[in-house]
PDBML (XML) file of the C-alpha atoms, coordinates in Angstrom:
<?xml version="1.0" encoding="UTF-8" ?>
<PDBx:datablock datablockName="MODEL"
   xmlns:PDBx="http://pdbml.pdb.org/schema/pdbx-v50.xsd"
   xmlns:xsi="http://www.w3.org/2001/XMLSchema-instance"
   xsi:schemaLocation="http://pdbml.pdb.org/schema/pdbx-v50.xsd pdbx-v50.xsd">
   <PDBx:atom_siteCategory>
      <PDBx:atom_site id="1">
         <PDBx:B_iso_or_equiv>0.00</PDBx:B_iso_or_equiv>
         <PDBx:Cartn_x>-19.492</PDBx:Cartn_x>
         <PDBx:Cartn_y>-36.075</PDBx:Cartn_y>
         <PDBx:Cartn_z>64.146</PDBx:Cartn_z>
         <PDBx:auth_asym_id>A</PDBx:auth_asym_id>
         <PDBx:auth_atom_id>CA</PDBx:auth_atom_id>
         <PDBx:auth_comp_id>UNK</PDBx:auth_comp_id>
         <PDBx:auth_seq_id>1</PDBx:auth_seq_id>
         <PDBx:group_PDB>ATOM</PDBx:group_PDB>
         <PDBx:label_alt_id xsi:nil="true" />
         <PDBx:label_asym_id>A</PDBx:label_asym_id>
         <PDBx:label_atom_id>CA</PDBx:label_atom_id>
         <PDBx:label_comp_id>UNK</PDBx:label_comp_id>
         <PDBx:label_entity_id>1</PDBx:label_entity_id>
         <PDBx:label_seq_id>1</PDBx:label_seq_id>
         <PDBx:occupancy>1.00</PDBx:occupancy>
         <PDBx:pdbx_PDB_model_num>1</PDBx:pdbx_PDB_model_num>
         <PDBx:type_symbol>C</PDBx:type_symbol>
      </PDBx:atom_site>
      <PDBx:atom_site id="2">
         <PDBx:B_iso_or_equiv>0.00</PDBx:B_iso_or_equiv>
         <PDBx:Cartn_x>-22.253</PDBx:Cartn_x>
         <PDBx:Cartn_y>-35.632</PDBx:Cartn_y>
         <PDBx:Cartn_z>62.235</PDBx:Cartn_z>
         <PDBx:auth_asym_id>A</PDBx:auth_asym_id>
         <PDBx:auth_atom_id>CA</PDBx:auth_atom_id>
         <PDBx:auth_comp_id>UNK</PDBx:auth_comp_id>
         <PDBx:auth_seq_id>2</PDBx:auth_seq_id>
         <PDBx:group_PDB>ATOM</PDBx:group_PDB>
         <PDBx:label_alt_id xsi:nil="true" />
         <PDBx:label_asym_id>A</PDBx:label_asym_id>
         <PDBx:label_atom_id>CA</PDBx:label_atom_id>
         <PDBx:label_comp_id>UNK</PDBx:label_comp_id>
         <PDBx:label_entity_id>1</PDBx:label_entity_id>
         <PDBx:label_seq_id>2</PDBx:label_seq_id>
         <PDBx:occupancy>1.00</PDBx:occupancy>
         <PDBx:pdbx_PDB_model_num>1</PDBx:pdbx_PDB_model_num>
         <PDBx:type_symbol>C</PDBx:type_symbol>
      </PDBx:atom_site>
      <PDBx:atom_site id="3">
         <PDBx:B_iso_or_equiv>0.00</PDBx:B_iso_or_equiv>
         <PDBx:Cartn_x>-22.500</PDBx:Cartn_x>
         <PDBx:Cartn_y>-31.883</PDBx:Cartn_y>
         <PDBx:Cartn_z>62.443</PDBx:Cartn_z>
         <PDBx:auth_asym_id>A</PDBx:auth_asym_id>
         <PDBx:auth_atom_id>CA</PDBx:auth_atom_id>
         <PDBx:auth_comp_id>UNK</PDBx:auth_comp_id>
         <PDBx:auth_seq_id>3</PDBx:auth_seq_id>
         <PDBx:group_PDB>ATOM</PDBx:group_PDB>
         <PDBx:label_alt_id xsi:nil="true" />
         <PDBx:label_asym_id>A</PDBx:label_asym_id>
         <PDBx:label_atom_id>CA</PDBx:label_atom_id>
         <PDBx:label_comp_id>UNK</PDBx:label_comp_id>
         <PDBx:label_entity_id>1</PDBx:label_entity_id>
         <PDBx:label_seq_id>3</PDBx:label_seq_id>
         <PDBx:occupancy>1.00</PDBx:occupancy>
         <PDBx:pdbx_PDB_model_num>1</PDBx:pdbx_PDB_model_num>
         <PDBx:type_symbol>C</PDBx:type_symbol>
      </PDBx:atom_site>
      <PDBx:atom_site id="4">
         <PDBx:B_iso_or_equiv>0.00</PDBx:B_iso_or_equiv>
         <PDBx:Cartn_x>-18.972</PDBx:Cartn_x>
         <PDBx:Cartn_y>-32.272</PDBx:Cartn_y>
         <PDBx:Cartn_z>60.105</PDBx:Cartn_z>
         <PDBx:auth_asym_id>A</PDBx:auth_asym_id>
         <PDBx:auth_atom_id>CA</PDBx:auth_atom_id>
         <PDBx:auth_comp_id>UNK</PDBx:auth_comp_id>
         <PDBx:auth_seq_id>4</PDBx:auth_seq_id>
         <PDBx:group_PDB>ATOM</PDBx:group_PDB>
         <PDBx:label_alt_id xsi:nil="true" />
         <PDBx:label_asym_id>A</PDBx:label_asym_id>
         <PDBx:label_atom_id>CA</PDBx:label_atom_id>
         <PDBx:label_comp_id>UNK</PDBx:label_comp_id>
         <PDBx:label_entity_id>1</PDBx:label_entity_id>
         <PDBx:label_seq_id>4</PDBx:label_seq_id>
         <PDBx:occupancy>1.00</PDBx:occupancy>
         <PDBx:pdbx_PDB_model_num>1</PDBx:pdbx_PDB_model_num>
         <PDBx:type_symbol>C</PDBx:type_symbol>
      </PDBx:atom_site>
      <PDBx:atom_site id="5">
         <PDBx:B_iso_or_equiv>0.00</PDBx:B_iso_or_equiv>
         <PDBx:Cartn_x>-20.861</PDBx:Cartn_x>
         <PDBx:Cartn_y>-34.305</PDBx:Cartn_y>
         <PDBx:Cartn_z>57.644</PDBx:Cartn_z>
         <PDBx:auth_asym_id>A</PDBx:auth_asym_id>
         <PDBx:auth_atom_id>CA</PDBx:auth_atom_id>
         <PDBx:auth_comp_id>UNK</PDBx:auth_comp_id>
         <PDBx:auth_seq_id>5</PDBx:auth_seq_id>
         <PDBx:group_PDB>ATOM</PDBx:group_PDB>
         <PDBx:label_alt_id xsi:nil="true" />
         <PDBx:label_asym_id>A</PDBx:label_asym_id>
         <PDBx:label_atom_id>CA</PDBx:label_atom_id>
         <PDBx:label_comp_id>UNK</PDBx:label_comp_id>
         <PDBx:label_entity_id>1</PDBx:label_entity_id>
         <PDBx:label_seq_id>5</PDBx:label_seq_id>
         <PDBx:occupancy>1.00</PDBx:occupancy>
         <PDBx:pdbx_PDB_model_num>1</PDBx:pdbx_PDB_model_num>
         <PDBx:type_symbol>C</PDBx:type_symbol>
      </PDBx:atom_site>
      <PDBx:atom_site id="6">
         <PDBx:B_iso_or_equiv>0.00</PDBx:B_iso_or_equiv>
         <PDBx:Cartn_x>-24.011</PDBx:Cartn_x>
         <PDBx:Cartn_y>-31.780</PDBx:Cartn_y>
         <PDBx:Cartn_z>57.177</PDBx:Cartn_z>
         <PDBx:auth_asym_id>A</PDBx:auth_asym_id>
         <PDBx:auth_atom_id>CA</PDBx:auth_atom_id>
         <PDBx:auth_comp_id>UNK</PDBx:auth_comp_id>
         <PDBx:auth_seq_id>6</PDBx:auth_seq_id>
         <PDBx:group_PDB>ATOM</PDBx:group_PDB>
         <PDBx:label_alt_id xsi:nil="true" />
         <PDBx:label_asym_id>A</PDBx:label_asym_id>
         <PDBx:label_atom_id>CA</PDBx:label_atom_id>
         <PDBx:label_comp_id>UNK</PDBx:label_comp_id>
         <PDBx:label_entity_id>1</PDBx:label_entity_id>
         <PDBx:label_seq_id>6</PDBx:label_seq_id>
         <PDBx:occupancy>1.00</PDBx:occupancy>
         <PDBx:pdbx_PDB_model_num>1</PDBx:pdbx_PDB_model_num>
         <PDBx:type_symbol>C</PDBx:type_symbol>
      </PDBx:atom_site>
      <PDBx:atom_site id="7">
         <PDBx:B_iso_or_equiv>0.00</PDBx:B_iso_or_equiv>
         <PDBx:Cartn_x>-21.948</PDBx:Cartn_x>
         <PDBx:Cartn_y>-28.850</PDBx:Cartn_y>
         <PDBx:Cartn_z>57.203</PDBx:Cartn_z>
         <PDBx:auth_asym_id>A</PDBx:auth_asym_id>
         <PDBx:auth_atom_id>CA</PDBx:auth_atom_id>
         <PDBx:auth_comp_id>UNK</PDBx:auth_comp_id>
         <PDBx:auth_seq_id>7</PDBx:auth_seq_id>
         <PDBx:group_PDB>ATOM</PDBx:group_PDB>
         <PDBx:label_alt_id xsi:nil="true" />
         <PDBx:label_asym_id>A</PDBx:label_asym_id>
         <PDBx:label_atom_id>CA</PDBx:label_atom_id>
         <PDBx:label_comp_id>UNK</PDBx:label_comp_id>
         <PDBx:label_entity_id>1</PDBx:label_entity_id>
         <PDBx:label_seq_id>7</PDBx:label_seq_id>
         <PDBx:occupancy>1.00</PDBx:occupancy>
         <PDBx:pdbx_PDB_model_num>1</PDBx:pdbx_PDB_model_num>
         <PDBx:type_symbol>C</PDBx:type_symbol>
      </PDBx:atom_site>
      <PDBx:atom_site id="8">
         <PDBx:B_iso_or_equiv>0.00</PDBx:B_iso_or_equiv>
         <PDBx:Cartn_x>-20.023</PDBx:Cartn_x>
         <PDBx:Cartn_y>-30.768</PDBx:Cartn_y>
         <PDBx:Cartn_z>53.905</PDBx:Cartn_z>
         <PDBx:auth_asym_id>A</PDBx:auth_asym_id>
         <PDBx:auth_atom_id>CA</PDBx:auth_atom_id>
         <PDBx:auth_comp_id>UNK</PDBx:auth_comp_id>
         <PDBx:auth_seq_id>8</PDBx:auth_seq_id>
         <PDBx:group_PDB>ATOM</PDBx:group_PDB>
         <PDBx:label_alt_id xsi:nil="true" />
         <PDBx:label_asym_id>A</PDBx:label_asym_id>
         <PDBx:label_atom_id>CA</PDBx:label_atom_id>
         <PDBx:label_comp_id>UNK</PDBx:label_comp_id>
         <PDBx:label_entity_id>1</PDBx:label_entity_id>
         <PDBx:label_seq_id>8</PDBx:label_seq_id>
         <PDBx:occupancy>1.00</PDBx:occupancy>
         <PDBx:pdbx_PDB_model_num>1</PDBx:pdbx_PDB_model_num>
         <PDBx:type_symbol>C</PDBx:type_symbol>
      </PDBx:atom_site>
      <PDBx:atom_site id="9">
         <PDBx:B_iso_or_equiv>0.00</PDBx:B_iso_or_equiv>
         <PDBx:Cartn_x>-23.602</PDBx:Cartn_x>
         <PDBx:Cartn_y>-31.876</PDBx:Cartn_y>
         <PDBx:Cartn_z>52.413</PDBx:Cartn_z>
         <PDBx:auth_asym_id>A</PDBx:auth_asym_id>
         <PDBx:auth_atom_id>CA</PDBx:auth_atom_id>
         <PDBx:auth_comp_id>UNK</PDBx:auth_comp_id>
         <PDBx:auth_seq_id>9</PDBx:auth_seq_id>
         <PDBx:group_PDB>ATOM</PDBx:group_PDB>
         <PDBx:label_alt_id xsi:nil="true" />
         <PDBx:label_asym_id>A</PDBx:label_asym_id>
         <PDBx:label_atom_id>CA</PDBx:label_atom_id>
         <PDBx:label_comp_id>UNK</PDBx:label_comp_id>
         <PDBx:label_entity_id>1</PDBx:label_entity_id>
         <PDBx:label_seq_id>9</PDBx:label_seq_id>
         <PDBx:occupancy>1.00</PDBx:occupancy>
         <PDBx:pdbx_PDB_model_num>1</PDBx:pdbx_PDB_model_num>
         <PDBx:type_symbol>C</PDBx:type_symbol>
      </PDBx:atom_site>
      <PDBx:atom_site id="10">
         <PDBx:B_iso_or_equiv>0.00</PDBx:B_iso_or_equiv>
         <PDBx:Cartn_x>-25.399</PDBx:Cartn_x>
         <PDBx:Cartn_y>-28.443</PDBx:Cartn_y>
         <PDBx:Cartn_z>53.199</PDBx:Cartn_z>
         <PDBx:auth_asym_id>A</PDBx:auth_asym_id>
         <PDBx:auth_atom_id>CA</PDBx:auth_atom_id>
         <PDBx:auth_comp_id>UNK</PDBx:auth_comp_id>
         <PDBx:auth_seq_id>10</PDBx:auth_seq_id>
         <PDBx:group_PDB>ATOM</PDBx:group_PDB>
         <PDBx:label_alt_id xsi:nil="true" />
         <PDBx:label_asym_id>A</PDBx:label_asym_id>
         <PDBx:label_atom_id>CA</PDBx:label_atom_id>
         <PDBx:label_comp_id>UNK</PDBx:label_comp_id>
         <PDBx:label_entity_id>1</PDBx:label_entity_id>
         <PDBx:label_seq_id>10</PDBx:label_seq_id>
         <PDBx:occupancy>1.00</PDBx:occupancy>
         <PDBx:pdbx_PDB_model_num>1</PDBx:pdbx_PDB_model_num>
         <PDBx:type_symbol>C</PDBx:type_symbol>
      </PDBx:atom_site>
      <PDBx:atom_site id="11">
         <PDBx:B_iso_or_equiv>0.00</PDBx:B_iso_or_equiv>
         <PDBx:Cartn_x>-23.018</PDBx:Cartn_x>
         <PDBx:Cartn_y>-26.167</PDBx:Cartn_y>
         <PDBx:Cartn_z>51.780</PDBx:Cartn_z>
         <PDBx:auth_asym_id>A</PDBx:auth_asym_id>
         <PDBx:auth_atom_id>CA</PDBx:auth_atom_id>
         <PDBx:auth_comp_id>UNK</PDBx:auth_comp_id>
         <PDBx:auth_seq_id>11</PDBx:auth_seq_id>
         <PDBx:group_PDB>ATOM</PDBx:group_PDB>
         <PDBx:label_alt_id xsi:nil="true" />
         <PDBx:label_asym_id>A</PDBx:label_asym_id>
         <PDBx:label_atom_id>CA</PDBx:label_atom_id>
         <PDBx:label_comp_id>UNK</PDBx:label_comp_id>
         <PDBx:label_entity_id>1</PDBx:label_entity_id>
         <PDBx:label_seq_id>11</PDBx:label_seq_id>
         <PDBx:occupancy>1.00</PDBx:occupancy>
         <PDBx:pdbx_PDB_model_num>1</PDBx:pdbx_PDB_model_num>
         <PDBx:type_symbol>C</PDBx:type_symbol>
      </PDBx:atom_site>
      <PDBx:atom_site id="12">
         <PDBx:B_iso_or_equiv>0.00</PDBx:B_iso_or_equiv>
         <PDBx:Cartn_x>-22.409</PDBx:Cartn_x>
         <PDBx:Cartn_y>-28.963</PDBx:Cartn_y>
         <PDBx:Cartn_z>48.381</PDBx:Cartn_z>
         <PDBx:auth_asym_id>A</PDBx:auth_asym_id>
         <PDBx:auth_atom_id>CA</PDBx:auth_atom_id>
         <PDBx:auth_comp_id>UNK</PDBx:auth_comp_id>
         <PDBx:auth_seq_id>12</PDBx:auth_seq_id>
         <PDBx:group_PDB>ATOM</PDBx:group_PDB>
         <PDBx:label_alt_id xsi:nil="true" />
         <PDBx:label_asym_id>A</PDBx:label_asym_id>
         <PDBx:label_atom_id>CA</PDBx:label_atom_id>
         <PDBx:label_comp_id>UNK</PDBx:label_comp_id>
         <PDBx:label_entity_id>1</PDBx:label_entity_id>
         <PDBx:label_seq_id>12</PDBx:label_seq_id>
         <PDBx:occupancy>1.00</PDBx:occupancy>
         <PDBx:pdbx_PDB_model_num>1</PDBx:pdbx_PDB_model_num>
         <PDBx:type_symbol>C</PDBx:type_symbol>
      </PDBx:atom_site>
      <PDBx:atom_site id="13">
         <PDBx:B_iso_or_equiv>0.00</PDBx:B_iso_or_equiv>
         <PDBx:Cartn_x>-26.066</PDBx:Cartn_x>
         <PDBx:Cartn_y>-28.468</PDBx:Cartn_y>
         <PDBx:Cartn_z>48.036</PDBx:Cartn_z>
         <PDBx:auth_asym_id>A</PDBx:auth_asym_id>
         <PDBx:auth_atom_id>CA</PDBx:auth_atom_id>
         <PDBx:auth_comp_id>UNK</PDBx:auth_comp_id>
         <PDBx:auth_seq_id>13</PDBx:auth_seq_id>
         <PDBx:group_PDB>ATOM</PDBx:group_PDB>
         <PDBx:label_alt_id xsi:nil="true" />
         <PDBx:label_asym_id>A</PDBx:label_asym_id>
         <PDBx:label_atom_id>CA</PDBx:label_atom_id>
         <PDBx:label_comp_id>UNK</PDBx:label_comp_id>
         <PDBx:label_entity_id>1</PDBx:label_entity_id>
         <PDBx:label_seq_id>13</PDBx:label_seq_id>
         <PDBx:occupancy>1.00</PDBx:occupancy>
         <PDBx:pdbx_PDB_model_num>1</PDBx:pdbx_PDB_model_num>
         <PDBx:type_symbol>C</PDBx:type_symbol>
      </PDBx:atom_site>
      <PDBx:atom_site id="14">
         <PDBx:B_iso_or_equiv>0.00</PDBx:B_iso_or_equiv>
         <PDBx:Cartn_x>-26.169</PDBx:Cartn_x>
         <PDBx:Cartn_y>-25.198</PDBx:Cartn_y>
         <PDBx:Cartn_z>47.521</PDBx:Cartn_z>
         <PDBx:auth_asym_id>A</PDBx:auth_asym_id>
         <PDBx:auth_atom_id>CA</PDBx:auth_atom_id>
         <PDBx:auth_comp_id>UNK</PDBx:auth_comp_id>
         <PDBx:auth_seq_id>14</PDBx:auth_seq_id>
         <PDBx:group_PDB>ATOM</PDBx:group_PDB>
         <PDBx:label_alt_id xsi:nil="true" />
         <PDBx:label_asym_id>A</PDBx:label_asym_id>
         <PDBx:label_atom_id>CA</PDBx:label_atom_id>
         <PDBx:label_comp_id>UNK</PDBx:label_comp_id>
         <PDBx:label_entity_id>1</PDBx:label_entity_id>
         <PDBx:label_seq_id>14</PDBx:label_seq_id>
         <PDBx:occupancy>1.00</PDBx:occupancy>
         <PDBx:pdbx_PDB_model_num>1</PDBx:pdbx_PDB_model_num>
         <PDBx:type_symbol>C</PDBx:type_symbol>
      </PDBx:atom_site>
      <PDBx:atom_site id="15">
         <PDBx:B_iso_or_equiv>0.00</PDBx:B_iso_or_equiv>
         <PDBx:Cartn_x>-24.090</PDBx:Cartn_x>
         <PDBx:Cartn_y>-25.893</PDBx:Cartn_y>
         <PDBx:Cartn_z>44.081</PDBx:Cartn_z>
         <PDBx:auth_asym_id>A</PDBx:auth_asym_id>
         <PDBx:auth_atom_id>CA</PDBx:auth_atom_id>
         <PDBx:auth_comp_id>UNK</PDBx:auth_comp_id>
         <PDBx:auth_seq_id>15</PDBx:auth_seq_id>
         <PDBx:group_PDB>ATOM</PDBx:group_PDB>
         <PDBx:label_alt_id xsi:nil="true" />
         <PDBx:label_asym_id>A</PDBx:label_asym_id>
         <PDBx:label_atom_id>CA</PDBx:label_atom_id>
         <PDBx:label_comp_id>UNK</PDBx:label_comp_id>
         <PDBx:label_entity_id>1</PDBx:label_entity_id>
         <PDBx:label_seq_id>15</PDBx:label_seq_id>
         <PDBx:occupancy>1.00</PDBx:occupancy>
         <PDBx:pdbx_PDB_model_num>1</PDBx:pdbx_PDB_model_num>
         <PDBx:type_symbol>C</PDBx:type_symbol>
      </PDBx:atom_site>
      <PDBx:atom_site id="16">
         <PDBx:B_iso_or_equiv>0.00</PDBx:B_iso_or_equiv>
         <PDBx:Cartn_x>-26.944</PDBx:Cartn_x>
         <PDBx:Cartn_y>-26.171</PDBx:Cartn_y>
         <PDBx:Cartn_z>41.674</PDBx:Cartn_z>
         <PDBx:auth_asym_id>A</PDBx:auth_asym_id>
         <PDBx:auth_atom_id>CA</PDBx:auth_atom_id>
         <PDBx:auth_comp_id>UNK</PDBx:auth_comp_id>
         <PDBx:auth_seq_id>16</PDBx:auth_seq_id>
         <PDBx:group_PDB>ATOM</PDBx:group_PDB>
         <PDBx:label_alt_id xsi:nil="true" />
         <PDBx:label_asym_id>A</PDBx:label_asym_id>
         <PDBx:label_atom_id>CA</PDBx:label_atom_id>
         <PDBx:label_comp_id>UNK</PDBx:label_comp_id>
         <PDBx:label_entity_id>1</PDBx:label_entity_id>
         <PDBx:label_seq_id>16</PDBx:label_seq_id>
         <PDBx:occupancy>1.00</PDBx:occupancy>
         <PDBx:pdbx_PDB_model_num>1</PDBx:pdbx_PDB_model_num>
         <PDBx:type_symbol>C</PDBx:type_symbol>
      </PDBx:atom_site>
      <PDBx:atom_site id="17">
         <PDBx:B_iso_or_equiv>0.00</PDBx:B_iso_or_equiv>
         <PDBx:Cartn_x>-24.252</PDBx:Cartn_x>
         <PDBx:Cartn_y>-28.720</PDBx:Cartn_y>
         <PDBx:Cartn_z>39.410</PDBx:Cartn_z>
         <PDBx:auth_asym_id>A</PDBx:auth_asym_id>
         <PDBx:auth_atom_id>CA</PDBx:auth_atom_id>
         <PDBx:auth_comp_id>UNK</PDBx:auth_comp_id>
         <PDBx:auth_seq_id>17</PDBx:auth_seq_id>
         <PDBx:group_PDB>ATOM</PDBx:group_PDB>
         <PDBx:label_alt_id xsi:nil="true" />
         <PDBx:label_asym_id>A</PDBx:label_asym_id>
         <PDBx:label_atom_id>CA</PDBx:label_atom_id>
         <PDBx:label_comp_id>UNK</PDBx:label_comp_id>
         <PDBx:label_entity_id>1</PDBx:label_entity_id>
         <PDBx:label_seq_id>17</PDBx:label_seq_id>
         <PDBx:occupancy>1.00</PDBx:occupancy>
         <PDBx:pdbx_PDB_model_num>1</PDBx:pdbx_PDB_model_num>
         <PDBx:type_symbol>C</PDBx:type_symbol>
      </PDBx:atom_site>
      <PDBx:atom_site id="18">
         <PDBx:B_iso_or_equiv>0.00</PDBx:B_iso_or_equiv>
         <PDBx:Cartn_x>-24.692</PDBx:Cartn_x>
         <PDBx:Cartn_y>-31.078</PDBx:Cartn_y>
         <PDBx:Cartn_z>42.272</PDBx:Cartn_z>
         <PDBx:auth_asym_id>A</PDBx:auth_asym_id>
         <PDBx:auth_atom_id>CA</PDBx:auth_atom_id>
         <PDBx:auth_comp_id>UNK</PDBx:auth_comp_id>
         <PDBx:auth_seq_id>18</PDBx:auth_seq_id>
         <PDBx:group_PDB>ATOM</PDBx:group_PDB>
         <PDBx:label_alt_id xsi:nil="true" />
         <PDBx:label_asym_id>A</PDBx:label_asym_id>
         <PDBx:label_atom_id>CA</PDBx:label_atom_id>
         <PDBx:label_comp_id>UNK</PDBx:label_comp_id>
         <PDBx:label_entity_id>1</PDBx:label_entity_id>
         <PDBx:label_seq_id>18</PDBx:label_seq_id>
         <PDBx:occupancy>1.00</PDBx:occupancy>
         <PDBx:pdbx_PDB_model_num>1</PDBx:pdbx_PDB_model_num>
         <PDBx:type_symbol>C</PDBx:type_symbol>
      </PDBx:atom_site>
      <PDBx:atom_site id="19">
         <PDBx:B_iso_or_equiv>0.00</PDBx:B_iso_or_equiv>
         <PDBx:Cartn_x>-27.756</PDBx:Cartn_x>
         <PDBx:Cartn_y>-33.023</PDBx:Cartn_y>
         <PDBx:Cartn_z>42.639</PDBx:Cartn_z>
         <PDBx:auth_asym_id>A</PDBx:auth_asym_id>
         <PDBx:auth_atom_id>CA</PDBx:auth_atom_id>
         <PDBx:auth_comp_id>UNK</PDBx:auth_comp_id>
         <PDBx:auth_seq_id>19</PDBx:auth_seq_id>
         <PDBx:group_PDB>ATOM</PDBx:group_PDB>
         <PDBx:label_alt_id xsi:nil="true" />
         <PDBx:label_asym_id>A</PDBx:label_asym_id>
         <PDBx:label_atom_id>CA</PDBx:label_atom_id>
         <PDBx:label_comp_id>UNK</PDBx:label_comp_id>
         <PDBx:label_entity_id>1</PDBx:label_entity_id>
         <PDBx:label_seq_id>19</PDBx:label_seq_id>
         <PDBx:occupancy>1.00</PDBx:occupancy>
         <PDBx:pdbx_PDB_model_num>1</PDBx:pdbx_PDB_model_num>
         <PDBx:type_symbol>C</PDBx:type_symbol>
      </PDBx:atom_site>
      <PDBx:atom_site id="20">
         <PDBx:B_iso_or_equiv>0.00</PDBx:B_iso_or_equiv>
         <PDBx:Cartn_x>-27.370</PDBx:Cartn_x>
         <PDBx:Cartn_y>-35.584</PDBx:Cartn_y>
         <PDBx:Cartn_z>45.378</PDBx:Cartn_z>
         <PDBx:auth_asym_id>A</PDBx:auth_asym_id>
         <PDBx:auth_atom_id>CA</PDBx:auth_atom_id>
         <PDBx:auth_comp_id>UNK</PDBx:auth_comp_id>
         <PDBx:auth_seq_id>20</PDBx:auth_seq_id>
         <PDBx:group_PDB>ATOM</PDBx:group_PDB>
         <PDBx:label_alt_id xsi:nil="true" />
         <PDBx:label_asym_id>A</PDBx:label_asym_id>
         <PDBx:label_atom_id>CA</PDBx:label_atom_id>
         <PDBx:label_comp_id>UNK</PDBx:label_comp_id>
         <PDBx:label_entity_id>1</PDBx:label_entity_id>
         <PDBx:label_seq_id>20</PDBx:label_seq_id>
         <PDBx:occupancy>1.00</PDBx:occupancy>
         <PDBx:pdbx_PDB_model_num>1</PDBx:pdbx_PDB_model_num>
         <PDBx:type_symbol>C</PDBx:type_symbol>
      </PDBx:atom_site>
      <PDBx:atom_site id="21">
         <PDBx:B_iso_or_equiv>0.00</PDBx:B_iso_or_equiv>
         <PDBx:Cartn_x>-24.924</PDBx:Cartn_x>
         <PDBx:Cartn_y>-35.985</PDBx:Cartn_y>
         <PDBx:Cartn_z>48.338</PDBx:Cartn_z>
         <PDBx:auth_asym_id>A</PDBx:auth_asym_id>
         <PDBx:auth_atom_id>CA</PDBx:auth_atom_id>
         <PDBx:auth_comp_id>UNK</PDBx:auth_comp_id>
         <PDBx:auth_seq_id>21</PDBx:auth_seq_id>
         <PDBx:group_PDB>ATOM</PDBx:group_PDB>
         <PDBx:label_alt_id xsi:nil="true" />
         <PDBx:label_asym_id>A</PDBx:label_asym_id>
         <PDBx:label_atom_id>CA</PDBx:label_atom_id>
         <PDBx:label_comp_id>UNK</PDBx:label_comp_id>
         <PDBx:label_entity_id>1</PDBx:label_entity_id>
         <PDBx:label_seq_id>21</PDBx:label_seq_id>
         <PDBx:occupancy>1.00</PDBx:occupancy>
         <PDBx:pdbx_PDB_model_num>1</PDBx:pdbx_PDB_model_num>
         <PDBx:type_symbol>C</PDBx:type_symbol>
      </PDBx:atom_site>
      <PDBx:atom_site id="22">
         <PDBx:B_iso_or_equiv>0.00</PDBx:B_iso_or_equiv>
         <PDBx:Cartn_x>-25.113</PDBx:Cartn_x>
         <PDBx:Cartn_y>-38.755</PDBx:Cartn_y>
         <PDBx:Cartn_z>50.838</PDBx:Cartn_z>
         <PDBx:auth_asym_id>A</PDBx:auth_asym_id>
         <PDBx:auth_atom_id>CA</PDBx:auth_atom_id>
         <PDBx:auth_comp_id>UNK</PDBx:auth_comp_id>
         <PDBx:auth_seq_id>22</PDBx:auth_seq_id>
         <PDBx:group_PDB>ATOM</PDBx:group_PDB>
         <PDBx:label_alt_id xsi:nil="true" />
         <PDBx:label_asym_id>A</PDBx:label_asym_id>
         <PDBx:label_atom_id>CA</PDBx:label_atom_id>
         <PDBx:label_comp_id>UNK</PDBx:label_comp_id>
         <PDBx:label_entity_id>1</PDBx:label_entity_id>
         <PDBx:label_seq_id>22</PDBx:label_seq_id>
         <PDBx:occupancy>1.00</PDBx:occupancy>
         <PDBx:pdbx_PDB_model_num>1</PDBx:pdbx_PDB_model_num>
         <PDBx:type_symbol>C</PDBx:type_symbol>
      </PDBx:atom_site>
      <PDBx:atom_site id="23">
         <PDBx:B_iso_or_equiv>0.00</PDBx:B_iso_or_equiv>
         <PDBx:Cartn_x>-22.215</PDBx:Cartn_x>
         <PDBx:Cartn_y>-38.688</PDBx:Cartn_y>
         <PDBx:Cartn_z>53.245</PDBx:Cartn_z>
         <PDBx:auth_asym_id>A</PDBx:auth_asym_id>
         <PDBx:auth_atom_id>CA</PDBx:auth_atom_id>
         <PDBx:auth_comp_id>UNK</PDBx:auth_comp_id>
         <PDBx:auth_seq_id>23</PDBx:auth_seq_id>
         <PDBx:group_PDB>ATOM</PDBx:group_PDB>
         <PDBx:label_alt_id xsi:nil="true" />
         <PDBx:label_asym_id>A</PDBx:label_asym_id>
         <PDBx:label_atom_id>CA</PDBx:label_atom_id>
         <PDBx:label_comp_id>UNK</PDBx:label_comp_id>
         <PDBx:label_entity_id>1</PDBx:label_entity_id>
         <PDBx:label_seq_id>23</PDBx:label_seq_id>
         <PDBx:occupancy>1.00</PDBx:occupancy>
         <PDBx:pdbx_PDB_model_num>1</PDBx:pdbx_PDB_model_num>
         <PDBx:type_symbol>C</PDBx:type_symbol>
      </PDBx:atom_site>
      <PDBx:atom_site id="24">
         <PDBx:B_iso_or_equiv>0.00</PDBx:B_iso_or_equiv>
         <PDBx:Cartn_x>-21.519</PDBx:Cartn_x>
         <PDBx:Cartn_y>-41.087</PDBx:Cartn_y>
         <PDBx:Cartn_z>56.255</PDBx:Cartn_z>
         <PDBx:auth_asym_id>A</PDBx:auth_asym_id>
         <PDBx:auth_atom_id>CA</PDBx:auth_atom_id>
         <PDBx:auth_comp_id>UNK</PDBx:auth_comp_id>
         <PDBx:auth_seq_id>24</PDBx:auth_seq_id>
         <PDBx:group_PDB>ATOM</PDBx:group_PDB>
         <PDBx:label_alt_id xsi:nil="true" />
         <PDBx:label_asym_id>A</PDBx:label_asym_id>
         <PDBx:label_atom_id>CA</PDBx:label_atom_id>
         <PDBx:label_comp_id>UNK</PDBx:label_comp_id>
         <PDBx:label_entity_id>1</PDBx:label_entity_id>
         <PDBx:label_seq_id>24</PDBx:label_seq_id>
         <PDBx:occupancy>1.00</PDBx:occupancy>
         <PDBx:pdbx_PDB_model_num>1</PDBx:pdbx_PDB_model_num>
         <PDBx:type_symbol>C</PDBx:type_symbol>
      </PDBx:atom_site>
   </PDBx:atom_siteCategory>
</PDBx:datablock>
């Protein structure tokens, strides 16, 4: 669902290395 694919972006965020995450 799309809970799955914020939990992935939400905690990659948090990595100050990455800058931008778009999942689907």
């Amino acid at each position: 669902c799309s809970a799955c694919s914020g939990a992935i972006d939400k905690n990659l965020q948090k990595i100050p290395s990455i800058t931008n995450v778009k999942i689907n």
